[in-house]
Protein backbone atom coordinates (compact mmCIF):
# COMPACT_ATOMS: atom_id res chain seq x y z
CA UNK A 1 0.00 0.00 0.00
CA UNK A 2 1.42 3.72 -0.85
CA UNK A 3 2.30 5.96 1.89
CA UNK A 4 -0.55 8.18 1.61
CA UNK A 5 -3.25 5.54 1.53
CA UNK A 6 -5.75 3.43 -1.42
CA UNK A 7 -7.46 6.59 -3.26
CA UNK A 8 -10.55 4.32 -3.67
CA UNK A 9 -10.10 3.93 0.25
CA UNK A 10 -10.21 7.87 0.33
CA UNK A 11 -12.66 8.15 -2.01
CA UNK A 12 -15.15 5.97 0.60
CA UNK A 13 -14.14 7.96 3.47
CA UNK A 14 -15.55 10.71 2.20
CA UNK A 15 -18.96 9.64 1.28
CA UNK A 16 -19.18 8.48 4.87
CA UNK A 17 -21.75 11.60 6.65
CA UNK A 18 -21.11 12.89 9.70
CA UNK A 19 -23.86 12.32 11.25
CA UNK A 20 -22.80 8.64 11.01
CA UNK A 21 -19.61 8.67 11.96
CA UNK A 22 -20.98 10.84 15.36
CA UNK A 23 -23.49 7.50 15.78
CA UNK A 24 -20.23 4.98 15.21
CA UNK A 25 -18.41 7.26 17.87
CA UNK A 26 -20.87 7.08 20.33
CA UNK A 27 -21.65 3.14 19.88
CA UNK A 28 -17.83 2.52 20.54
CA UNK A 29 -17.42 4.46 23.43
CA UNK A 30 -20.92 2.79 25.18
CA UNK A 31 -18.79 -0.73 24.22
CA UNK A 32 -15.69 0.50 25.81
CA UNK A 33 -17.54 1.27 28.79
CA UNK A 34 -18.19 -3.23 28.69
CA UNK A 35 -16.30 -4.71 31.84
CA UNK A 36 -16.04 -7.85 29.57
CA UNK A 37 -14.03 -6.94 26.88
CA UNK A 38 -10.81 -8.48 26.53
CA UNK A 39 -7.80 -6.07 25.76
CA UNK A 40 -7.21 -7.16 22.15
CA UNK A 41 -11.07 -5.61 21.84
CA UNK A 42 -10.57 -2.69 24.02
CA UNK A 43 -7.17 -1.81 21.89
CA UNK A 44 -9.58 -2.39 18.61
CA UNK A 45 -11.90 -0.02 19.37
CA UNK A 46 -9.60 2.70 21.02
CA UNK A 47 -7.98 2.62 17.30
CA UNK A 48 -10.91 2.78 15.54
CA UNK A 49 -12.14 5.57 17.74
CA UNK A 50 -8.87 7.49 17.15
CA UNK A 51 -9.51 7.17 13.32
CA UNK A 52 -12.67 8.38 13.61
CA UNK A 53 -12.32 11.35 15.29
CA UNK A 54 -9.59 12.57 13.01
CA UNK A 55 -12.30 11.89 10.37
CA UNK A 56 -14.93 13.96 12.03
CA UNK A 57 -12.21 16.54 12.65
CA UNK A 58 -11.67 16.85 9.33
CA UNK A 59 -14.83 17.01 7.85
CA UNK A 60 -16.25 19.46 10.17
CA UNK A 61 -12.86 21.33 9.15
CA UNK A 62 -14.05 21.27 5.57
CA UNK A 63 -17.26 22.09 6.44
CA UNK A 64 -16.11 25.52 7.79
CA UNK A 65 -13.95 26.27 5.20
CA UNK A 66 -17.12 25.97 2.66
CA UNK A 67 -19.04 27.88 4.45
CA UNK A 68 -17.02 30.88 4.47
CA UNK A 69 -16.50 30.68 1.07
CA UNK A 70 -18.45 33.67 -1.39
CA UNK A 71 -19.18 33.58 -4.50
CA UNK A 72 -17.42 36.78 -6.37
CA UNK A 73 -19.03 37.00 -9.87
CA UNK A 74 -16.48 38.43 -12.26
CA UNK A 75 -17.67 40.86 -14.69
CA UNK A 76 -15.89 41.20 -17.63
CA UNK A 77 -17.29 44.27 -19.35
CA UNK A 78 -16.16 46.14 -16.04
CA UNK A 79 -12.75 44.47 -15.87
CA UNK A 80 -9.66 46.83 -16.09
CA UNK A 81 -6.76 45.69 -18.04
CA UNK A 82 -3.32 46.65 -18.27
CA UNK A 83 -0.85 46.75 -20.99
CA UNK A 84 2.95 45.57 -20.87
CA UNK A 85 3.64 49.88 -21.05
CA UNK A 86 1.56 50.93 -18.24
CA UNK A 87 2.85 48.73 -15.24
């Protein structure tokens, strides 16, 4: 496997919602509160809960940085342009 990971991997990862991965978070963490898991499970899901909060991390990350973003229309007609001579 490359260093960066399987793009069709990635490509999965992203489809996952939020919402969902906030569910899986909060179904591990009620199973790590189990007296009776053995500590090959408990190690299991404390790795798969560390993956999934970088996920969430980064999604809600994305999310911001969409929804700061504006739309600037660009008018041409009203566009100034410069020659070579006038810089």
């Amino acid at each position: 496997m490359r260093k960066g990971g399987d793009h069709k991997e990635m490509a999965g990862i992203n489809n996952i919602k939020l919402k969902t991965l906030k569910q899986t978070r909060a179904f591990y963490n009620w199973e790590l509160k189990k007296k009776s898991l053995t500590e090959k499970e408990r190690a299991s899901y404390l790795l798969a809960l560390k993956s999934i909060e970088k996920i969430i991390k980064e999604k809600e990350k994305a999310g911001e940085k969409r929804k700061h973003k504006k739309f600037i229309a660009y008018d041409h007609r009203e566009a100034v342009f410069l020659n070579k001579r006038n810089y």
